[in-house]
Protein backbone atom coordinates (compact mmCIF):
# COMPACT_ATOMS: atom_id res chain seq x y z
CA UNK A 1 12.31 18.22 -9.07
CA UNK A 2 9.66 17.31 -6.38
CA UNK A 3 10.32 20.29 -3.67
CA UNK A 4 8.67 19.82 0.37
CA UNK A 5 8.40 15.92 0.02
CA UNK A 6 10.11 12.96 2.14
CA UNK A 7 12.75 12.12 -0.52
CA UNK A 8 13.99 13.60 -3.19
CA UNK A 9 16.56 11.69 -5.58
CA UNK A 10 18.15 13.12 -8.64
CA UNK A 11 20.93 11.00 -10.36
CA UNK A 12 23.98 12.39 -8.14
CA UNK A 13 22.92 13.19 -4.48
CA UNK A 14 19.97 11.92 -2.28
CA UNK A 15 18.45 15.62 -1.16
CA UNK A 16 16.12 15.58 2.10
CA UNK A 17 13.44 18.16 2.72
CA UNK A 18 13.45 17.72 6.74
CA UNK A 19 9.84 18.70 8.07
CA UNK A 20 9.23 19.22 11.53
CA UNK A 21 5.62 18.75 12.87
CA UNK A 22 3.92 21.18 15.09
CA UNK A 23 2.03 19.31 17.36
CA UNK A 24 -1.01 21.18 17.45
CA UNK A 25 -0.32 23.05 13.91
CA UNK A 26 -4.38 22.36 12.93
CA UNK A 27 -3.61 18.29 12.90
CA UNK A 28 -6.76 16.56 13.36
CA UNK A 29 -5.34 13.29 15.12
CA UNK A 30 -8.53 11.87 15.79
CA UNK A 31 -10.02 10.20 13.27
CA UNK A 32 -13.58 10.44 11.89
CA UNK A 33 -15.48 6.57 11.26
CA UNK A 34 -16.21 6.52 8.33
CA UNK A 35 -18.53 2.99 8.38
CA UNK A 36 -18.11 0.02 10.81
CA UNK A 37 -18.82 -3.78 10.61
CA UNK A 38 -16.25 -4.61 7.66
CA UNK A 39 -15.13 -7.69 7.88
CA UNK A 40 -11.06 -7.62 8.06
CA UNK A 41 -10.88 -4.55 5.61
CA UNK A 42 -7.54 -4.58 3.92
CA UNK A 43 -7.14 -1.95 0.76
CA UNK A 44 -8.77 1.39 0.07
CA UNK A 45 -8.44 2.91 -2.81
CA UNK A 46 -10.10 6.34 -3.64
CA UNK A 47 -12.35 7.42 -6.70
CA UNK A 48 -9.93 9.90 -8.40
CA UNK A 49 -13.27 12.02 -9.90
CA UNK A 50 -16.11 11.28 -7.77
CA UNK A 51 -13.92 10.94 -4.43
CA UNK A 52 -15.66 7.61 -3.35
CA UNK A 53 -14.01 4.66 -0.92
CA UNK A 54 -13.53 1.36 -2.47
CA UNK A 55 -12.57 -1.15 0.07
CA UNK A 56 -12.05 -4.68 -0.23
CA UNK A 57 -13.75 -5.66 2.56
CA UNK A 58 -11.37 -8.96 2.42
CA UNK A 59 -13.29 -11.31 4.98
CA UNK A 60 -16.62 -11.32 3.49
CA UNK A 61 -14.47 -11.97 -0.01
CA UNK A 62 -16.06 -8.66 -1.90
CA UNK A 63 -15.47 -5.11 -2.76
CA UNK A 64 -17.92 -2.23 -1.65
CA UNK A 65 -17.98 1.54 -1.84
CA UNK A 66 -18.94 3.78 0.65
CA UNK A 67 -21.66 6.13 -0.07
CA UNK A 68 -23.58 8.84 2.31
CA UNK A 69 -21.92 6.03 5.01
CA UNK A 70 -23.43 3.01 3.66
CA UNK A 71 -21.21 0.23 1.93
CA UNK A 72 -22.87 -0.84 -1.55
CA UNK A 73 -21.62 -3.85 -2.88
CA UNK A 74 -19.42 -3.19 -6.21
CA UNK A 75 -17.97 -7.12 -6.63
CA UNK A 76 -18.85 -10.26 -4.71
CA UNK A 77 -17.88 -14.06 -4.91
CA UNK A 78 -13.81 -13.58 -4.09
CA UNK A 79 -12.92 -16.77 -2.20
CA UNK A 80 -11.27 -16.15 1.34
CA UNK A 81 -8.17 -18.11 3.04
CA UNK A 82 -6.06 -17.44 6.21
CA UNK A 83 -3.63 -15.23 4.72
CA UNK A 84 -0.98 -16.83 7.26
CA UNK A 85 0.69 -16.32 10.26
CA UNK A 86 2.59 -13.17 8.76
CA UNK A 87 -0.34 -11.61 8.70
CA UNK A 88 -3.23 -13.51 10.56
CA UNK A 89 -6.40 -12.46 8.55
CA UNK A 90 -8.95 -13.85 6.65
CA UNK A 91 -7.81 -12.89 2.64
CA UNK A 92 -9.87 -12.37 -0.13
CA UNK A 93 -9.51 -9.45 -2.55
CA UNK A 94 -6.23 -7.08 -0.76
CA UNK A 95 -4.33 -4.17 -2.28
CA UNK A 96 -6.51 -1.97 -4.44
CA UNK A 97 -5.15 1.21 -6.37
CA UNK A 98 -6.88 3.00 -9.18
CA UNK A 99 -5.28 3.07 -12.60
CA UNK A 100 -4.59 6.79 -13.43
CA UNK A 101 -7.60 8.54 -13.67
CA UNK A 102 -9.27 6.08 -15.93
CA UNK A 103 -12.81 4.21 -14.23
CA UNK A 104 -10.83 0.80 -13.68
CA UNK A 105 -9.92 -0.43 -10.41
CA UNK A 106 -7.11 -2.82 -9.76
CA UNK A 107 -7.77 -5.40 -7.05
CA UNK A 108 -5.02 -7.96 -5.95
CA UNK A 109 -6.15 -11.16 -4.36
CA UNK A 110 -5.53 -13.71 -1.60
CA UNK A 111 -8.00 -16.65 -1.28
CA UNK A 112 -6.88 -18.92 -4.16
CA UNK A 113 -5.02 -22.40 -4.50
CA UNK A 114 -1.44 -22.03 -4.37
CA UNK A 115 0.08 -20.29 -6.94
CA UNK A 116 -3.14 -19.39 -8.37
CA UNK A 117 -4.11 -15.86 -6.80
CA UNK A 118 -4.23 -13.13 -9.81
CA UNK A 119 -4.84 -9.56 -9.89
CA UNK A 120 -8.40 -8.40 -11.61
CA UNK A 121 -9.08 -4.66 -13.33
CA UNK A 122 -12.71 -3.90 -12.51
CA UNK A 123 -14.29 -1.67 -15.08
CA UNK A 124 -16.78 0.45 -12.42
CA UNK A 125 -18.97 2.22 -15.70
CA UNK A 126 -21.44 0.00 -14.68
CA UNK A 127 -21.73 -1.83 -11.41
CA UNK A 128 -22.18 -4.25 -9.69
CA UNK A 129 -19.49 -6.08 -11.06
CA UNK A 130 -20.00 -9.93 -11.21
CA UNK A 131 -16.45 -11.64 -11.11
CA UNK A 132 -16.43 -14.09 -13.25
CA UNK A 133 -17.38 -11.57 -16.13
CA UNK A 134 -14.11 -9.15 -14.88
CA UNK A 135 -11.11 -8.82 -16.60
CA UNK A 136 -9.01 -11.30 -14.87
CA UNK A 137 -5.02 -11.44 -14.74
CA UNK A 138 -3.87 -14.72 -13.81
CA UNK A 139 -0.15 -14.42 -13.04
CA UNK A 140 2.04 -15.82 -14.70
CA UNK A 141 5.99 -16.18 -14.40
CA UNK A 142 9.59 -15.49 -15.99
CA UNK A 143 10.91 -18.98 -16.29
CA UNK A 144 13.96 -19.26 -14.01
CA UNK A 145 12.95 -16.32 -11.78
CA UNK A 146 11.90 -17.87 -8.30
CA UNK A 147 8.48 -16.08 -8.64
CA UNK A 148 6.10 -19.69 -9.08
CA UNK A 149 4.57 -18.61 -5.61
CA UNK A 150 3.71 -15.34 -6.51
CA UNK A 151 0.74 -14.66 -4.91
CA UNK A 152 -1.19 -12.50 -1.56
CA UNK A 153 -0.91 -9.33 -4.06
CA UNK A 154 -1.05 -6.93 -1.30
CA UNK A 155 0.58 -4.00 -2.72
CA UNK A 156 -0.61 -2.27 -5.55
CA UNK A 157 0.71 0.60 -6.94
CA UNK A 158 0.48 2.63 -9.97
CA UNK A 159 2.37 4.74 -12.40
CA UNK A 160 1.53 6.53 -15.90
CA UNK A 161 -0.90 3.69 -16.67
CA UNK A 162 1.76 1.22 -15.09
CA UNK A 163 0.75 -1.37 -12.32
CA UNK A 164 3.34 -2.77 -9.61
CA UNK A 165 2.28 -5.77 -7.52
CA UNK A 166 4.51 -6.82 -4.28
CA UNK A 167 3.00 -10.15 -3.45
CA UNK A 168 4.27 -11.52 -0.16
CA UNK A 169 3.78 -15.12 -1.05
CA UNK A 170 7.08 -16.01 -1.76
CA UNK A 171 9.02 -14.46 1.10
CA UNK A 172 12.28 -16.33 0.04
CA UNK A 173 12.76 -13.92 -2.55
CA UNK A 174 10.58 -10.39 -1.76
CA UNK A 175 9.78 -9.43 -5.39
CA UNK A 176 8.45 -6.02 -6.63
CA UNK A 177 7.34 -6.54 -9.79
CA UNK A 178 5.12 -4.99 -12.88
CA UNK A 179 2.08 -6.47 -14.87
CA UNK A 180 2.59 -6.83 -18.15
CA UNK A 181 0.31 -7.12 -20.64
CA UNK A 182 1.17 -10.17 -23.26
CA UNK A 183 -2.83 -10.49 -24.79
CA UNK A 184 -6.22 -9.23 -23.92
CA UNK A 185 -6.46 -12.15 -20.99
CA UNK A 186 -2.86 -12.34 -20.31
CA UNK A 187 -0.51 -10.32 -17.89
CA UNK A 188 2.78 -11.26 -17.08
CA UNK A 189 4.15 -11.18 -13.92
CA UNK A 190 7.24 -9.86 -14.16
CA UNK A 191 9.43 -9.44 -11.05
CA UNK A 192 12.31 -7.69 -11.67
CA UNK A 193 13.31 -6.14 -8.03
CA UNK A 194 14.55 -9.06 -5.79
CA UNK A 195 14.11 -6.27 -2.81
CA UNK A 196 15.73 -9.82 0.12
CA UNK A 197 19.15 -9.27 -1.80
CA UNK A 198 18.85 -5.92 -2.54
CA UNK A 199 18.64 -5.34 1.25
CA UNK A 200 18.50 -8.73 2.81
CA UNK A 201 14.96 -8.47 3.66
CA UNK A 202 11.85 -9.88 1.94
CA UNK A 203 8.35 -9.08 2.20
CA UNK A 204 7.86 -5.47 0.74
CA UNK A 205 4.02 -5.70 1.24
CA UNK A 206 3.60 -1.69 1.14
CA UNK A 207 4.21 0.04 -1.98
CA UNK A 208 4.45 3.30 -3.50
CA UNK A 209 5.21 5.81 -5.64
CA UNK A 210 7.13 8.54 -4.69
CA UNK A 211 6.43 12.21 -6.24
CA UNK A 212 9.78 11.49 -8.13
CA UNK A 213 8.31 8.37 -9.55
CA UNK A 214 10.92 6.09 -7.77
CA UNK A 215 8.97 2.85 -6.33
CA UNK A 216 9.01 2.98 -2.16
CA UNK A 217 8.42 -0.24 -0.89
CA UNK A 218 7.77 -0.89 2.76
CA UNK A 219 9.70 -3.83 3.72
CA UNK A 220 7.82 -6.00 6.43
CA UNK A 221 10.31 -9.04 7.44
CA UNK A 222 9.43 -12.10 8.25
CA UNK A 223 8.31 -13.02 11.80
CA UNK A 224 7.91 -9.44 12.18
CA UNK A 225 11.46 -8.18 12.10
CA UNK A 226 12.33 -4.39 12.20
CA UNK A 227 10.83 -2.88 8.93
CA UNK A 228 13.04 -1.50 6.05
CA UNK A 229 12.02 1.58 3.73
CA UNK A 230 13.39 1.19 0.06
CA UNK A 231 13.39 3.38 -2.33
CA UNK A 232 14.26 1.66 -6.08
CA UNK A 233 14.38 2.88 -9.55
CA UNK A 234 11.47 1.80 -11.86
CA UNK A 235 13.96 1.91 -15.31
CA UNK A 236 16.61 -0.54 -13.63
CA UNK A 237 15.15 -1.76 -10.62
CA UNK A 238 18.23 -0.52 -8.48
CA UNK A 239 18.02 0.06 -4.80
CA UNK A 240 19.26 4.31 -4.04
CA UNK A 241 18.02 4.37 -0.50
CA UNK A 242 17.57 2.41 2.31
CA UNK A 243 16.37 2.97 5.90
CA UNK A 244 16.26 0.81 8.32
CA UNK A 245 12.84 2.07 11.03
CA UNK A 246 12.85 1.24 14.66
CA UNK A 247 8.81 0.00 14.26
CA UNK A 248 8.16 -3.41 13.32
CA UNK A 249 5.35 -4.83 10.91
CA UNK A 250 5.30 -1.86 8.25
CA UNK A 251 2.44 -2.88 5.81
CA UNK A 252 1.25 0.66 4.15
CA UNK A 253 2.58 3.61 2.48
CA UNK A 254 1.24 6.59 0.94
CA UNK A 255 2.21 10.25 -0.03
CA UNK A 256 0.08 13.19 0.97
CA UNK A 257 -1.67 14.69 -2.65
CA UNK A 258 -0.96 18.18 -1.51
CA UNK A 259 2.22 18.44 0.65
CA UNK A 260 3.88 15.19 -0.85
CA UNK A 261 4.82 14.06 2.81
CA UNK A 262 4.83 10.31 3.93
CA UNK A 263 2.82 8.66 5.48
CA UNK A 264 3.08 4.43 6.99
CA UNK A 265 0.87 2.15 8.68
CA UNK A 266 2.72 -0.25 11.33
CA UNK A 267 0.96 -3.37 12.68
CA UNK A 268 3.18 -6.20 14.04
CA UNK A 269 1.32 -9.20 15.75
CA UNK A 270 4.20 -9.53 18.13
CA UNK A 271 4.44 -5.77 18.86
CA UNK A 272 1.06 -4.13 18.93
CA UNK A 273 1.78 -1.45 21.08
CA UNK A 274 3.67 -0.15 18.06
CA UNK A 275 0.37 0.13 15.83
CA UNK A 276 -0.85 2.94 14.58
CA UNK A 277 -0.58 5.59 11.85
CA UNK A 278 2.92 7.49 11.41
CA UNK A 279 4.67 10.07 9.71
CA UNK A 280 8.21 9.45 7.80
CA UNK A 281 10.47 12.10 8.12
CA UNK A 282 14.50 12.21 7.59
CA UNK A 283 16.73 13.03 10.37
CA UNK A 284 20.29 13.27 11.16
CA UNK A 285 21.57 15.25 7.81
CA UNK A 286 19.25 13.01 5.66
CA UNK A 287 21.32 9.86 7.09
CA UNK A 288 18.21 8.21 8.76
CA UNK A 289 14.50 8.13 8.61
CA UNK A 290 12.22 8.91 11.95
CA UNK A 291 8.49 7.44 12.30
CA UNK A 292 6.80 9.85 14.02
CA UNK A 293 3.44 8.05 16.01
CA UNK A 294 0.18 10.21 14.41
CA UNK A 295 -2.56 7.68 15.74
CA UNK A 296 -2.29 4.05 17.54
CA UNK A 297 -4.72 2.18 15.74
CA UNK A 298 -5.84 -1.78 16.34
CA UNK A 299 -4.86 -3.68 13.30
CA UNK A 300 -4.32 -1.09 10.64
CA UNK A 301 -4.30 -2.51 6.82
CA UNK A 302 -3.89 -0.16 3.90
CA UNK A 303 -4.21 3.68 3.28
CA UNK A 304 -5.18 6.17 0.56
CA UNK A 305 -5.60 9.64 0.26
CA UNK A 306 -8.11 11.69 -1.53
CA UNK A 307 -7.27 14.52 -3.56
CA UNK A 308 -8.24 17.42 -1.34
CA UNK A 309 -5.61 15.45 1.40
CA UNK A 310 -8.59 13.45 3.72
CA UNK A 311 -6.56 10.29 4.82
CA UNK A 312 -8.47 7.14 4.56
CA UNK A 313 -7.36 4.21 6.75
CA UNK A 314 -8.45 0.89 6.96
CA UNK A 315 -8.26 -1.33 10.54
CA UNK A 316 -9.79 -3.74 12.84
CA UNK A 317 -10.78 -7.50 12.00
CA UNK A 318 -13.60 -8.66 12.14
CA UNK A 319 -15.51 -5.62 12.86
CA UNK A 320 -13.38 -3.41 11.04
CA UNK A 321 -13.50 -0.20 10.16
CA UNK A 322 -12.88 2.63 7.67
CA UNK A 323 -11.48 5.61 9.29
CA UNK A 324 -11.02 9.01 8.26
CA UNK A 325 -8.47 11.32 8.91
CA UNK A 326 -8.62 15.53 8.22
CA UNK A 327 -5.25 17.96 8.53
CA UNK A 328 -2.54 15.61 8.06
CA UNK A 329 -1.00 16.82 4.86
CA UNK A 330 0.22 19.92 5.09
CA UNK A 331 3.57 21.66 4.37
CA UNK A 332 5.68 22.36 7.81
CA UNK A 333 8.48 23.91 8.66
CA UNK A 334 11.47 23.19 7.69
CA UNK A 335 13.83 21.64 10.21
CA UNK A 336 17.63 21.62 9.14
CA UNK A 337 19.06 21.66 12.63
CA UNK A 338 20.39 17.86 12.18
């Protein structure tokens, strides 16, 4: 068992590890900029070795790195679309996640026809990458199971060489679902978590995995409704948590490397004064979660941590920004008061 992170689930009893966070416990709140003029940055994923940024800097349609605070272009030639008014930004490659600690990078993308977006691995042993000589995974879809508009692969996750995709194309049904290899050129989409009926919202466009392995998904709701945190079993694709958070817009999740605490990203086009960076801690005897404000930020994306717990952050349009944050993940005190 995980010990000192948000959740931990074992197969009888949902056990909380309540932190409490010392205001000026050696938190660096304000964050370092890392590079500017990106052009509505969405994912960041870091270089599990080397410790290098990859951002899909979505609105110019590639990928770059960020070296010594320059951004080196890794993949051009994604085409970009309006992603919609969900989300309101111009959407070429999106959620990003490396694939264990093996050199490939997986990149989900916006920007095509309907029903035609796909997810690409990116071998980085050599680079730049040219895109049409990528591996390329052009979904495909369980016949019966709603999922034809998969598509806007915004959350990428991944697991013991396993990749989860939450596209929020199809909102009518809010899938979670894993890649499946059928041949060399092939990948199945397959989308086995319906998270709408497991909790009667759709969108889960942030994704994780939690130190237990369970799959968190960060449920955004259309037209910005309140945002739902799920937690859901990757062997049976049941729901064994939910929480319902008082921000709106939720659209990023990750857990700290070192302390294994939460972390979200809220950023609601009808409640901006709500944006920022937060941490996810249980209150009330483990009966709700709390989203406690870290940073306001303009138009946050997608997050990642390194491994030696810097917090990466993506934000802005269209001069965006990669931000850096130092301090954040650390063990506190425990807090079993309520």
């Amino acid at each position: 068992m995980f010990c000192n992170c948000f959740l931990t689930i074992t197969t009888a009893v949902l056990l909380f590890v309540v932190p409490t966070i010392n205001p000026l416990a050696a938190q660096s709140v304000e964050p370092q900029t890392v590079i500017e003029n990106l052009n509505h940055p969405c994912g960041v994923a870091i270089h599990p070795e080397s410790g290098v940024a990859y951002v899909s800097d979505s609105g110019n349609g590639r990928i770059v790195r960020i070296v010594d605070g320059v951004a080196e272009e890794v993949v051009a030639g994604h085409p970009v679309s309006d992603l919609g008014n969900e989300f309101g930004f111009a959407a070429g490659p999106l959620g990003m996640a490396f694939l264990g600690d093996e050199n490939q990078l997986i990149v989900g993308s916006g920007g095509w026809a309907s029903g035609e977006d796909r997810v690409h691995g990116f071998d980085l042993t050599e680079s730049p990458v040219k895109l049409e000589t990528a591996q390329t995974w052009t979904m495909t879809s369980k016949s019966g199971s709603g999922s034809a508009k998969a598509g806007d692969f915004y959350g990428i996750a991944t697991f013991n060489g396993k990749i989860w995709v939450a596209p929020v194309a199809d909102p009518q049904f809010g899938w979670l679902g894993q890649l499946t290899r059928q041949k060399a050129d092939e990948v199945v989409f397959e989308p086995g978590i319906d998270t709408r009926k497991a909790t009667g919202i759709g969108l889960p466009c942030a994704i994780t995995i939690s130190p237990d392995g369970f799959i968190v998904a960060g449920q955004h709701g259309e037209n910005d409704n309140s945002s739902v945190l799920g937690f859901y079993d990757q062997a049976t694709g049941a729901l064994r948590a939910k929480f319902d958070l008082g921000q709106h817009g939720i659209v990023a999740l990750a857990y700290g490397p070192n302390a294994g605490r939460l972390f979200a990203l809220f950023n609601s086009r009808q409640h901006p004064a709500e944006n920022g960076l937060y941490k996810l801690v249980a209150r009330k005897r483990n009966t709700a979660c709390e989203a406690r404000l870290i940073h306001k930020l303009q138009d946050p994306r997608a997050l990642a941590f390194a491994t030696n717990g810097d917090l990466f952050v993506t934000a802005g349009r269209e001069n965006g920004a990669l931000l850096k944050f130092e301090g954040l993940d650390q063990v506190d005190t425990p807090d079993t008061s309520n």
